[in-house]
Structures are given as C-alpha cells and as structure tokens.
N, C-alpha and C. Protein backbone atom coordinates (compact mmCIF):
# COMPACT_ATOMS: atom_id res chain seq x y z
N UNK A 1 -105.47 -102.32 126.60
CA UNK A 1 -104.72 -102.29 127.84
C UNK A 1 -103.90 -101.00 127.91
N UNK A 2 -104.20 -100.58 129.04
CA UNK A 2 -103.50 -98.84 129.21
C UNK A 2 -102.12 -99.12 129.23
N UNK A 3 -100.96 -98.36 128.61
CA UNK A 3 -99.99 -98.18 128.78
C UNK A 3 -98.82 -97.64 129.40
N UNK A 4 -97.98 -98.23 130.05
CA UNK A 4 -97.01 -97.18 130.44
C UNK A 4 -95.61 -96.61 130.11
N UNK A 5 -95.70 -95.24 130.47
CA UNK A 5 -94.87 -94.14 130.10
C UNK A 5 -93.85 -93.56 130.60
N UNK A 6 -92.53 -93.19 130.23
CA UNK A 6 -91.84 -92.07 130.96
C UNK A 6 -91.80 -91.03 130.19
N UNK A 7 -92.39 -89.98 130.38
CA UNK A 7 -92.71 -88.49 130.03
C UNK A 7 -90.62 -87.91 130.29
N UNK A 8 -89.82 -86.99 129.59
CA UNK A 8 -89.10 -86.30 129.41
C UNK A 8 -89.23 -85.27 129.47
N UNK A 9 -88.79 -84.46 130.35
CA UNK A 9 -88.53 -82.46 129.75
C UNK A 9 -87.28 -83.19 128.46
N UNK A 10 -87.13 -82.28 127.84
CA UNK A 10 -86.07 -81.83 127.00
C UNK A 10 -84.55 -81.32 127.58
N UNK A 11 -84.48 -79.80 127.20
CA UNK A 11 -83.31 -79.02 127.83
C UNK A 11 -83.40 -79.46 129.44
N UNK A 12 -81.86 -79.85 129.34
CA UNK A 12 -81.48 -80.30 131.10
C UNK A 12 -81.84 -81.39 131.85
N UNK A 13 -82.73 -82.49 130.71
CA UNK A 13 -82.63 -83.79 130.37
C UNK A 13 -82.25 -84.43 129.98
N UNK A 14 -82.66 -84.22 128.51
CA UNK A 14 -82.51 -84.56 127.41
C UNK A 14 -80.75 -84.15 126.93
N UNK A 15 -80.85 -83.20 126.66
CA UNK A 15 -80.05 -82.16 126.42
C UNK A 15 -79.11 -81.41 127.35
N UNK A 16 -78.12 -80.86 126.82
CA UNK A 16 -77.29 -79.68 127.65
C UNK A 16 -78.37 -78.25 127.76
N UNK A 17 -78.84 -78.02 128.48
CA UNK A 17 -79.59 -76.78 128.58
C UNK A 17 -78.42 -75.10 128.54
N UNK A 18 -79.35 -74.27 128.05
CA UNK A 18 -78.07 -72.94 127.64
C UNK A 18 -79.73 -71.53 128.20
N UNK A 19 -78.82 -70.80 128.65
CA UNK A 19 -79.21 -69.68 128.55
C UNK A 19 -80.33 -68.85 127.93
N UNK A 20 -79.58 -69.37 126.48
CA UNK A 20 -79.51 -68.73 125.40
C UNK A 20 -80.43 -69.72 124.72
N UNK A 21 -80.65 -70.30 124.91
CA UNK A 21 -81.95 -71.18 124.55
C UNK A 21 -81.70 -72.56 123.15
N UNK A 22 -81.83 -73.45 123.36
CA UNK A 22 -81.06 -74.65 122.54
C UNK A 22 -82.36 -74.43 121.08
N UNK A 23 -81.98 -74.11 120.51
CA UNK A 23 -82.93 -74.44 119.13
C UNK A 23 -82.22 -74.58 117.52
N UNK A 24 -80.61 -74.59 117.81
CA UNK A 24 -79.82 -74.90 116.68
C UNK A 24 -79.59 -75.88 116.51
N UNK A 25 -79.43 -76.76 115.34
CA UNK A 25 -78.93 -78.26 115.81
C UNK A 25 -77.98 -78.26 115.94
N UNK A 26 -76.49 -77.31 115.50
CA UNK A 26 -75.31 -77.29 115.98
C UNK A 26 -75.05 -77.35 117.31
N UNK A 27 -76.46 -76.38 118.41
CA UNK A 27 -76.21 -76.57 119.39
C UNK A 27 -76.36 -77.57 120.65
N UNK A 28 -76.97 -78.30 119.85
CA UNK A 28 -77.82 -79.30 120.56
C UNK A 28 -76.95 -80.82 120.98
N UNK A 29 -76.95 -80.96 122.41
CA UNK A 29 -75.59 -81.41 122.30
C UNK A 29 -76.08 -82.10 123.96
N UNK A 30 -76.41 -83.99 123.68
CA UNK A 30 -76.58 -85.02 124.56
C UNK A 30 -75.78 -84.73 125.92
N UNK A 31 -76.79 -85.24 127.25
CA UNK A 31 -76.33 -85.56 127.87
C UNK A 31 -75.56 -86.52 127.90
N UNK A 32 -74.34 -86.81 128.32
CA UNK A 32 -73.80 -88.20 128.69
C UNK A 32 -75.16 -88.76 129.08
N UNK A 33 -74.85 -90.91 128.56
CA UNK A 33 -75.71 -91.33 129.41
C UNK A 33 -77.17 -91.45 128.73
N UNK A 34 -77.60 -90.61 128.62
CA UNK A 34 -79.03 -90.35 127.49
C UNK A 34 -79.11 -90.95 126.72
N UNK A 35 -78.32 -91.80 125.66
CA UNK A 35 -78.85 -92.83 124.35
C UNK A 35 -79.12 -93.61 125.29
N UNK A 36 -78.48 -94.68 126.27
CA UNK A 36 -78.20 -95.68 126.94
C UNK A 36 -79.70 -95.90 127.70
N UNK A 37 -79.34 -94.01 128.28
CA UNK A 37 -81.27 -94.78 129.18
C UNK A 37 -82.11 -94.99 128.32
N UNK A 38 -82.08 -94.18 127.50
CA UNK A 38 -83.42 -93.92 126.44
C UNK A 38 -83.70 -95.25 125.98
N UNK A 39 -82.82 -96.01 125.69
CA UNK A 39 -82.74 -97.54 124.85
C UNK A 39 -83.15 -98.65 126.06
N UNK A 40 -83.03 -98.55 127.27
CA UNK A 40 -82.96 -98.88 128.27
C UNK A 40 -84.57 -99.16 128.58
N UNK A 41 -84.90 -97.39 128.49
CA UNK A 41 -86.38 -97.24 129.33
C UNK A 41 -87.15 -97.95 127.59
N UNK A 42 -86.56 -98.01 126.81
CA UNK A 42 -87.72 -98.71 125.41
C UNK A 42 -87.60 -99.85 125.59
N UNK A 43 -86.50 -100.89 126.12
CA UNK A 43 -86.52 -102.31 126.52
C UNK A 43 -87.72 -102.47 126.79
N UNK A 44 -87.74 -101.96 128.05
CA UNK A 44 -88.27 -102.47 129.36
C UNK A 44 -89.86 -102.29 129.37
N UNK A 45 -90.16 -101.70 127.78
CA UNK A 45 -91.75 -101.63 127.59
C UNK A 45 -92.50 -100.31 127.56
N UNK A 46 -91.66 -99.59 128.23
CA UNK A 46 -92.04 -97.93 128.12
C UNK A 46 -92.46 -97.16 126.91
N UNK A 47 -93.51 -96.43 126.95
CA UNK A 47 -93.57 -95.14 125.78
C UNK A 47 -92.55 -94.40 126.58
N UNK A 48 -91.98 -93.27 125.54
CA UNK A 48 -91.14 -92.13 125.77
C UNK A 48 -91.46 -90.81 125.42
N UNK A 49 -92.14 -90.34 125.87
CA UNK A 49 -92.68 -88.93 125.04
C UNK A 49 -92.19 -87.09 125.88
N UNK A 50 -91.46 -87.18 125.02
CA UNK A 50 -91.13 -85.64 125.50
C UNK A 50 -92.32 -84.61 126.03
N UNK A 51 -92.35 -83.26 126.82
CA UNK A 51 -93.01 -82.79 127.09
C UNK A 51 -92.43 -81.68 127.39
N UNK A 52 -91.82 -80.66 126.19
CA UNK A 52 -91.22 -79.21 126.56
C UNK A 52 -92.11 -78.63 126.47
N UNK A 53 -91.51 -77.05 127.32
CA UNK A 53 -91.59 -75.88 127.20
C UNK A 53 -90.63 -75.24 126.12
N UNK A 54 -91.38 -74.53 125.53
CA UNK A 54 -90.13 -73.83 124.27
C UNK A 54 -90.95 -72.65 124.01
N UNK A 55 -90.27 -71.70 124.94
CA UNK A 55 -90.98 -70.13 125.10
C UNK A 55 -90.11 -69.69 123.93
N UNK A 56 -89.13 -69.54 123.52
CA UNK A 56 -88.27 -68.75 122.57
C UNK A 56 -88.92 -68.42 121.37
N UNK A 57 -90.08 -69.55 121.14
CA UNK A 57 -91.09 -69.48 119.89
C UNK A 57 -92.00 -68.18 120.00
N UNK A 58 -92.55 -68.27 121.40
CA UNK A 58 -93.36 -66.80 121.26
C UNK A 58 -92.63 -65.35 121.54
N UNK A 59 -91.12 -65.41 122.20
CA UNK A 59 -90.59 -64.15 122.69
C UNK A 59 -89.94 -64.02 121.21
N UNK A 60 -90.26 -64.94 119.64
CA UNK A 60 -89.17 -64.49 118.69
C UNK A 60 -88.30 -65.13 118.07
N UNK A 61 -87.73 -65.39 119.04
CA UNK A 61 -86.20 -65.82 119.45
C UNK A 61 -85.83 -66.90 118.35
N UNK A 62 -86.48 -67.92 118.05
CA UNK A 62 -86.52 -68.86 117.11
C UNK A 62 -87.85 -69.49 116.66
N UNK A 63 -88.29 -70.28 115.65
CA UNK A 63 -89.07 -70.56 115.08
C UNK A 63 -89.67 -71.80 115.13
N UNK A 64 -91.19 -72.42 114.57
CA UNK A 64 -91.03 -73.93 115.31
C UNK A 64 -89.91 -74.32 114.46
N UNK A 65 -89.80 -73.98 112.83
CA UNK A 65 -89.24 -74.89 112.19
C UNK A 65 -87.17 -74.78 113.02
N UNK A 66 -86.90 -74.19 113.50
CA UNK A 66 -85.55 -74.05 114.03
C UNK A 66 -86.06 -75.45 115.11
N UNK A 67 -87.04 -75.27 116.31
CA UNK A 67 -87.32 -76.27 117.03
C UNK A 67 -87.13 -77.63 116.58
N UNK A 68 -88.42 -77.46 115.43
CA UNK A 68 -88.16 -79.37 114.48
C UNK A 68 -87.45 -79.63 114.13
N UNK A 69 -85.88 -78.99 113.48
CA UNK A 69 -85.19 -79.14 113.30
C UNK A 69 -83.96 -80.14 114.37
N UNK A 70 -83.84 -79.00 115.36
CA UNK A 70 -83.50 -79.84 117.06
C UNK A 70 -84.04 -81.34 117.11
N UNK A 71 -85.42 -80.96 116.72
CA UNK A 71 -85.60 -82.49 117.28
C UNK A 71 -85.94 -83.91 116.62
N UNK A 72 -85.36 -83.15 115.04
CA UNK A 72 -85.49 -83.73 114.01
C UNK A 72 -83.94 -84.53 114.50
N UNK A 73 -82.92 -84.03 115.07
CA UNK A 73 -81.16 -84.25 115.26
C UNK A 73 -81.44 -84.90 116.28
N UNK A 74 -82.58 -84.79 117.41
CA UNK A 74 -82.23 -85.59 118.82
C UNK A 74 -83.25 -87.30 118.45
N UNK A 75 -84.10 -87.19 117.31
CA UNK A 75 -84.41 -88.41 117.21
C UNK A 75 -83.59 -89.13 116.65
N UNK A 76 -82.75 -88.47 115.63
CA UNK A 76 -81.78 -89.46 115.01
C UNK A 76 -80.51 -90.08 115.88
N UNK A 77 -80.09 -88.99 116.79
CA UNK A 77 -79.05 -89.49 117.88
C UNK A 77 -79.89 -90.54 118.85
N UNK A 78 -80.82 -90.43 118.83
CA UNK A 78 -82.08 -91.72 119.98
C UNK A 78 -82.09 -92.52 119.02
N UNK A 79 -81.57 -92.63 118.10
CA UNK A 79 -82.32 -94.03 117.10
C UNK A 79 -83.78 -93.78 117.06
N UNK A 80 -84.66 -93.04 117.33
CA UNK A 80 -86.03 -92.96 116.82
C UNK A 80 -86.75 -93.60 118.47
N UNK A 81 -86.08 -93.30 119.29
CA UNK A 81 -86.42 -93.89 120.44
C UNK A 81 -87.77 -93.11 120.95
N UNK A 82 -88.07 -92.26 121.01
CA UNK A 82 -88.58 -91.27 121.39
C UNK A 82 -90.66 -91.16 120.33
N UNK A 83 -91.32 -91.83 121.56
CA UNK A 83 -92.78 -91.88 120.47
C UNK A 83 -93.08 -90.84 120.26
N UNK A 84 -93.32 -89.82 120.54
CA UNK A 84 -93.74 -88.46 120.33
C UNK A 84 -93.49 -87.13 121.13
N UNK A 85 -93.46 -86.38 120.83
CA UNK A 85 -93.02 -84.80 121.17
C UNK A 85 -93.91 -83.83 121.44
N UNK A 86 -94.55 -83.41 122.37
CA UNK A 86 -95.54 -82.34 122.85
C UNK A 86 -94.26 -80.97 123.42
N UNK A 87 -94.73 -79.91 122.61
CA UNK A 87 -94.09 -78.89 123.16
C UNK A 87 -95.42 -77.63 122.91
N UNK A 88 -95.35 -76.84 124.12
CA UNK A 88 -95.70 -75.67 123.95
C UNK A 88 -95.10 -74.73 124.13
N UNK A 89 -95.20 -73.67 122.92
CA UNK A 89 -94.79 -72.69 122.16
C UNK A 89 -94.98 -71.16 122.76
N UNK A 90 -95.31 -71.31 124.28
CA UNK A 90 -96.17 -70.06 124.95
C UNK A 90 -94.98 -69.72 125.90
N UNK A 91 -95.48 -68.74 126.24
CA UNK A 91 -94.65 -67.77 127.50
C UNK A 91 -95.40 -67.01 128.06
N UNK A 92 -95.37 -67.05 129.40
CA UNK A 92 -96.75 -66.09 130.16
C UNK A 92 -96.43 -64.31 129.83
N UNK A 93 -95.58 -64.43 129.33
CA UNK A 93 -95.25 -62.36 128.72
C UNK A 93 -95.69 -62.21 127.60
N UNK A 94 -95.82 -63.12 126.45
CA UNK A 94 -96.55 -63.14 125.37
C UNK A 94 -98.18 -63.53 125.03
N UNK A 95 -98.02 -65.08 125.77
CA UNK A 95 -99.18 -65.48 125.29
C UNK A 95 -99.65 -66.57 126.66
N UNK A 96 -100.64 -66.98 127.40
CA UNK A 96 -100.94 -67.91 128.16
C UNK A 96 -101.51 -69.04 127.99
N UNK A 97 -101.27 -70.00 127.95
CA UNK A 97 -101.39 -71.86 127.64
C UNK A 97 -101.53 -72.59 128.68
N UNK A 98 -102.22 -73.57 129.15
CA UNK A 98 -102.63 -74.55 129.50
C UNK A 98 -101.75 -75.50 129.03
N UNK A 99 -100.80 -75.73 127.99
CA UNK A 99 -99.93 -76.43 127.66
C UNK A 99 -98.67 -75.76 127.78
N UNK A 100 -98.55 -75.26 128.44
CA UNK A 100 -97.16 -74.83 129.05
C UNK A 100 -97.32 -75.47 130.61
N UNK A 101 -95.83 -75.91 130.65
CA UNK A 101 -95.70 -76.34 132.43
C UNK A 101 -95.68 -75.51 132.97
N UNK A 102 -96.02 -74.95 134.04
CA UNK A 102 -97.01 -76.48 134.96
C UNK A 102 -98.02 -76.89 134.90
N UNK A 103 -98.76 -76.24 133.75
CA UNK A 103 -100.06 -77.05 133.09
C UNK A 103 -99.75 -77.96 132.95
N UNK A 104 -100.55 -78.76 132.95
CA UNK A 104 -100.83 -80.16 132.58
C UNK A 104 -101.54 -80.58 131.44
N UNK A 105 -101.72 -79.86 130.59
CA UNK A 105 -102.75 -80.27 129.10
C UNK A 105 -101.76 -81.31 128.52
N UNK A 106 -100.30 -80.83 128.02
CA UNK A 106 -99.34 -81.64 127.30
C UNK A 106 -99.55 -82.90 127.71
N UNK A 107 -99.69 -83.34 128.95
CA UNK A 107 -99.72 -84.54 129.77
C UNK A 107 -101.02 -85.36 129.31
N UNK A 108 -102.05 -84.45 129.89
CA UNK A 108 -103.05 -85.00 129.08
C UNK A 108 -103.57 -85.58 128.26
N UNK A 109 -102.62 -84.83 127.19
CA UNK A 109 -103.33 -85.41 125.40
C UNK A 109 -102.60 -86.65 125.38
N UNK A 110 -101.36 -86.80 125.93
CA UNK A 110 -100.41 -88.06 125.69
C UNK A 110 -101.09 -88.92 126.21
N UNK A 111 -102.42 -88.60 127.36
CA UNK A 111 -102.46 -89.62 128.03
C UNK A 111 -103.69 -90.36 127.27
N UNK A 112 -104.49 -89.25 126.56
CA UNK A 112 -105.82 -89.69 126.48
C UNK A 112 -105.18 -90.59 124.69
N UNK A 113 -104.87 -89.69 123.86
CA UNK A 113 -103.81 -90.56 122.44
C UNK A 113 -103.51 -91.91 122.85
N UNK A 114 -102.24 -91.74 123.60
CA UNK A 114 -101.52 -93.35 123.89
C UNK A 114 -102.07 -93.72 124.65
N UNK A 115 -102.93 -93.88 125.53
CA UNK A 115 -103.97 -95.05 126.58
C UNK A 115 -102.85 -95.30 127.58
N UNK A 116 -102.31 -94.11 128.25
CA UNK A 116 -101.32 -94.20 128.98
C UNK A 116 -102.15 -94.43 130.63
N UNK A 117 -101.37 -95.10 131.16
CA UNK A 117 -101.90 -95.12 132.78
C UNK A 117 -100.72 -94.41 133.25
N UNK A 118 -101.20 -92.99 133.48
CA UNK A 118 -100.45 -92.86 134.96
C UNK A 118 -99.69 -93.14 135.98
N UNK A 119 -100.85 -93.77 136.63
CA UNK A 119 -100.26 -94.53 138.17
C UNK A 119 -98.38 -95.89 137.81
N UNK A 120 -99.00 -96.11 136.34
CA UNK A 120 -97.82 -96.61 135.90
C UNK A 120 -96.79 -96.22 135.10
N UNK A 121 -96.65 -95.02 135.13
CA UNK A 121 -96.04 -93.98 134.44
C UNK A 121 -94.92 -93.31 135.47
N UNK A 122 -93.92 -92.49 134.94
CA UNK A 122 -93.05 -91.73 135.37
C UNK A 122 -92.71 -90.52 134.79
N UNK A 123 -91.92 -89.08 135.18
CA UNK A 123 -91.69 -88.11 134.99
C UNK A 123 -90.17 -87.90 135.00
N UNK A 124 -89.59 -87.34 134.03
CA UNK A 124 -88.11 -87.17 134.35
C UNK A 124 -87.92 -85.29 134.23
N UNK A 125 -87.81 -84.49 135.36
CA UNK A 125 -87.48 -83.26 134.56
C UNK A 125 -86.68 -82.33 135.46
N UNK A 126 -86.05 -81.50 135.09
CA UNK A 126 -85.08 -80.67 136.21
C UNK A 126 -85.69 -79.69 136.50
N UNK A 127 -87.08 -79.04 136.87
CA UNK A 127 -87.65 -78.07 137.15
C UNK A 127 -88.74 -78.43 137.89
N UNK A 128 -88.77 -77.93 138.88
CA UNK A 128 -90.41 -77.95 139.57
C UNK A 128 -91.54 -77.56 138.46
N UNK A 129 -91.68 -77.13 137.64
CA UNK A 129 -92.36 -76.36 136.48
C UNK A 129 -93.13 -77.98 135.42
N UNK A 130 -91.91 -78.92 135.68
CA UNK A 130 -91.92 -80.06 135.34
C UNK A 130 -92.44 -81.39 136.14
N UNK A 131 -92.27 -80.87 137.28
CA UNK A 131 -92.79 -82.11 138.16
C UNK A 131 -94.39 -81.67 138.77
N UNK A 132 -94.77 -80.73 138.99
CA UNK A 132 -95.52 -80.30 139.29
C UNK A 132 -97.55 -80.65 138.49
N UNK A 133 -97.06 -80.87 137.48
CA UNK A 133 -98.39 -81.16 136.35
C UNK A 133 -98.20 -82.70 136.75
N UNK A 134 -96.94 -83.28 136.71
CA UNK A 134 -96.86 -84.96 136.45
C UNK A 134 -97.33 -85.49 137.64
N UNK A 135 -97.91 -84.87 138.80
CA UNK A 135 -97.94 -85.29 140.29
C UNK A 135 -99.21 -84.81 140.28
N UNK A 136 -99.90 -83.92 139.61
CA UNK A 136 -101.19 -83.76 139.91
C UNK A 136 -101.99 -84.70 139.00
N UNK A 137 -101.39 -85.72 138.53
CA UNK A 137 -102.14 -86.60 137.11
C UNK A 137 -101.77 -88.10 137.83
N UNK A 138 -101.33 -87.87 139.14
CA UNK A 138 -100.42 -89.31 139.53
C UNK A 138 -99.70 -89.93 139.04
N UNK A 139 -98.79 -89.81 138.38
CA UNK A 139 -97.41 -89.96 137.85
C UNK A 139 -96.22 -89.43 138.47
N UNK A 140 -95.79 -90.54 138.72
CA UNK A 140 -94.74 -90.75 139.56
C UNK A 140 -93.47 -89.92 138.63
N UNK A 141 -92.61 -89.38 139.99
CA UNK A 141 -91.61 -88.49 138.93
C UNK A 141 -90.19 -88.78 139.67
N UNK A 142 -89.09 -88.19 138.90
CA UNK A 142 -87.68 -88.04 139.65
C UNK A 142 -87.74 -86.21 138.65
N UNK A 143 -86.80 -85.73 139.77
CA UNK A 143 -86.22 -84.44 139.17
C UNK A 143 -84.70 -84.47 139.24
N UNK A 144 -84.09 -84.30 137.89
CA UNK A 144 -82.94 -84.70 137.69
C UNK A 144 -81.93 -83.50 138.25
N UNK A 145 -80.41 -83.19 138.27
CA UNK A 145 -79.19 -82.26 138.68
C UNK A 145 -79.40 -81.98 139.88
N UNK A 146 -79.51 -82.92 141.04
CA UNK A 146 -79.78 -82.89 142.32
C UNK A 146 -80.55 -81.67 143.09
N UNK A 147 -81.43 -81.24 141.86
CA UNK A 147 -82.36 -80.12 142.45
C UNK A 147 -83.28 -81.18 143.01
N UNK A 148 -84.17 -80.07 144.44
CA UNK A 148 -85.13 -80.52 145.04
C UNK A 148 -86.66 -79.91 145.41
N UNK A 149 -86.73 -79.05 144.73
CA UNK A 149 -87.14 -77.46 144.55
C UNK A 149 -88.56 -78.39 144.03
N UNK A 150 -89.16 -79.19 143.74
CA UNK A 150 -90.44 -79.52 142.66
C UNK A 150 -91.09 -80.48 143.81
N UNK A 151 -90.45 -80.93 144.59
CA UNK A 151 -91.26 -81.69 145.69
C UNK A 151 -91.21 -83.32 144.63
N UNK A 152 -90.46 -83.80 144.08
CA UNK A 152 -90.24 -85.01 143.26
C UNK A 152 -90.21 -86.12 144.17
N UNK A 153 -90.82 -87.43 143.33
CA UNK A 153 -90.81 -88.65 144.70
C UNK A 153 -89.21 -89.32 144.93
N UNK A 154 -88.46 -88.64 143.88
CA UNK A 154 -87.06 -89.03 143.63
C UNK A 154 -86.75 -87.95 142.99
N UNK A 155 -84.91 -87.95 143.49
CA UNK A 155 -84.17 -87.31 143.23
C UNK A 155 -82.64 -87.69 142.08
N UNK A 156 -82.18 -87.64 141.07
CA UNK A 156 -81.04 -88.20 140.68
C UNK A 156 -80.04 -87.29 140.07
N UNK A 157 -78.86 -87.46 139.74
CA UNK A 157 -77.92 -86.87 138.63
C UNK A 157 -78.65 -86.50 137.55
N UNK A 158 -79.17 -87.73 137.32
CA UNK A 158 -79.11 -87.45 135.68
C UNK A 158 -80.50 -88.46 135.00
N UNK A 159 -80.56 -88.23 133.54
CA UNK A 159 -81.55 -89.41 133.30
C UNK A 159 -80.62 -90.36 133.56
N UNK A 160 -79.56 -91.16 132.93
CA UNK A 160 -79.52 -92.49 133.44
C UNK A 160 -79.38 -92.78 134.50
N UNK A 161 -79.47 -91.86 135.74
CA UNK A 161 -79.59 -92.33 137.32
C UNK A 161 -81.02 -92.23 137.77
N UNK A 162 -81.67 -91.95 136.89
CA UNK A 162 -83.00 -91.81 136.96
C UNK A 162 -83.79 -92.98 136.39
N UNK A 163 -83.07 -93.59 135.11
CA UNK A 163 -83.52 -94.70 134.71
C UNK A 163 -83.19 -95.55 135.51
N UNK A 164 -82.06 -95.82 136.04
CA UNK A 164 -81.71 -97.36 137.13
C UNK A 164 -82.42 -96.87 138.10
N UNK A 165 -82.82 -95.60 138.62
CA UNK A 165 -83.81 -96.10 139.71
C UNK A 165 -85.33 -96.40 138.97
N UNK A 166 -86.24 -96.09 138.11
CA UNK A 166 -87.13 -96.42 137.31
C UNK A 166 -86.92 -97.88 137.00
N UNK A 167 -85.93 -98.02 136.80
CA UNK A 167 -86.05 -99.77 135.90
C UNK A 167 -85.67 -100.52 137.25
N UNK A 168 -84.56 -100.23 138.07
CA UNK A 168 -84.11 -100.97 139.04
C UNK A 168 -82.54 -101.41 138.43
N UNK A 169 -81.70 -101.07 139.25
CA UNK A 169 -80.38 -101.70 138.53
C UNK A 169 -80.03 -102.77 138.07
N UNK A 170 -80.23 -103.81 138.83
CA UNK A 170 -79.87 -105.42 137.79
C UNK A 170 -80.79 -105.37 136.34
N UNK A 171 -82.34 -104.84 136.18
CA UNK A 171 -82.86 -105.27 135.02
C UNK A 171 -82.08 -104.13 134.06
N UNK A 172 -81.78 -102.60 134.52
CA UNK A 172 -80.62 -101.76 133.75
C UNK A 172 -79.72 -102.22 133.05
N UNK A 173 -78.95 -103.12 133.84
CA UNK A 173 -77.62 -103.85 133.24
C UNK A 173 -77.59 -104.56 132.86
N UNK A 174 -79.06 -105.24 132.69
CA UNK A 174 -78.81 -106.62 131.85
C UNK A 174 -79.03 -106.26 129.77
C-alpha cells in the first residue's frame, strides 16, 4: 500500500535560514514550532523526508561531512522524526543536477524507495525552487513566510501553520 508523505525544504523550514549558509551545528538553530509539527505530522501517519538544496558543497564553502553533521544535530533535536534526507550537492555555476530544485529527481527517488503516493502527499518549502518539482509530481504543497512567489496550493507562517492546515486543527491539538 503506497504511502503518504510530507516532503520538507530544510533552511527556512526546517531551520533559521542565513546568508551565509547553515552548515555548522553551532549554527543551526530550530524554527519555533518545528519539534511540535514534526511530531504532529509522524502521529498522523506521515513519512517525513527532507529534500535540500545545499549548493555551498560545490561553491567550497563547506563539506558533505560539515552538512551530516547539521543534520546529524537536527535529527537529534526531531527525536529521529525525520525518515530520510535527500540533498543535492550542485549549483548551476559549478556543476548541473537534476537533483537540485526545481528538479524533481530528489522527489522521485523518495517516491519510487518509500512507495509514496503523491496525490496523498504534501510539500512544505519557502521557495518557488521548492514548490515547483512538488506540483509537477502532484503533490500538494504550502509555501511557508507568507511568500507567494511558487504558485503553492497554500500559503502559511510557518511549518506549524502549515501542519494545522495539513492535519486540520482539532486532529493538531489533540
């Protein structure tokens, strides 16, 4: 039986997003709100699988192992909430990927691995870059920090305003 999913960006989801690019674990530093959904959207039956972009790997900037590290710190703050992690490591000035957003490969493999359905699936991400792959696979999305820029079927604050509209508020709070 196919499963369903809410797919994550990372930085500006997940995370406080920086400039300067999050790949320290010192720097790495929760949204409000984020354990709560995360525990929330695993109730309720969901896979959770991240789906970054992490260009800093090919411009230099940091390494995967600086990356695994990050997300070695954001599974332990999730309690292990989080089934798996697809990131690509590309930047269109260095190198070009199909697994970089707004490709859709990352999406893909999660889907074809975990026996994910789509149509019963969701997208959480603050970039058109992000919503854009999850809508051409039929997966339903929200784009989070009241951007509207990705053409998203929903709009919210944040993930946990993203989760009560995903879950529905009374089953949220219970």
């Amino acid at each position: 039986m196919s499963k369903k999913c809410v797919f994550l960006d990372r930085d500006g989801v997940i995370n406080e997003d920086s400039p300067d690019y999050v790949y320290k674990p010192e720097s790495f530093q929760l949204i409000p709100g984020v354990p709560e959904a995360i525990k929330a959207i695993k109730a309720a039956g969901y896979l959770i699988i991240v789906a970054t972009n992490q260009s800093g790997i090919a411009k230099g900037l940091y390494t995967r192992e600086d990356m695994r590290a990050c997300h070695s710190l954001m599974q332990k703050k999730l309690d292990h909430c989080i089934d798996h992690i697809y990131y690509a490591p590309f930047h269109e000035s260095v190198s070009k990927s199909l697994s970089r957003k707004p490709g859709s490969l990352m999406f893909e493999r999660a889907i074809a691995r975990f026996d994910i359905d789509p149509y019963q699936s969701w997208m959480v991400g603050d970039k058109a870059r992000d919503i854009i792959p999850a809508k051409k696979l039929g997966i339903k999305t929200v784009q989070v920090d009241g951007l509207t820029d990705g053409g998203a079927d929903h709009v919210a604050k944040d993930l946990y305003a993203a989760c009560e509209f995903i879950l529905g508020s009374d089953q949220f709070r219970s």
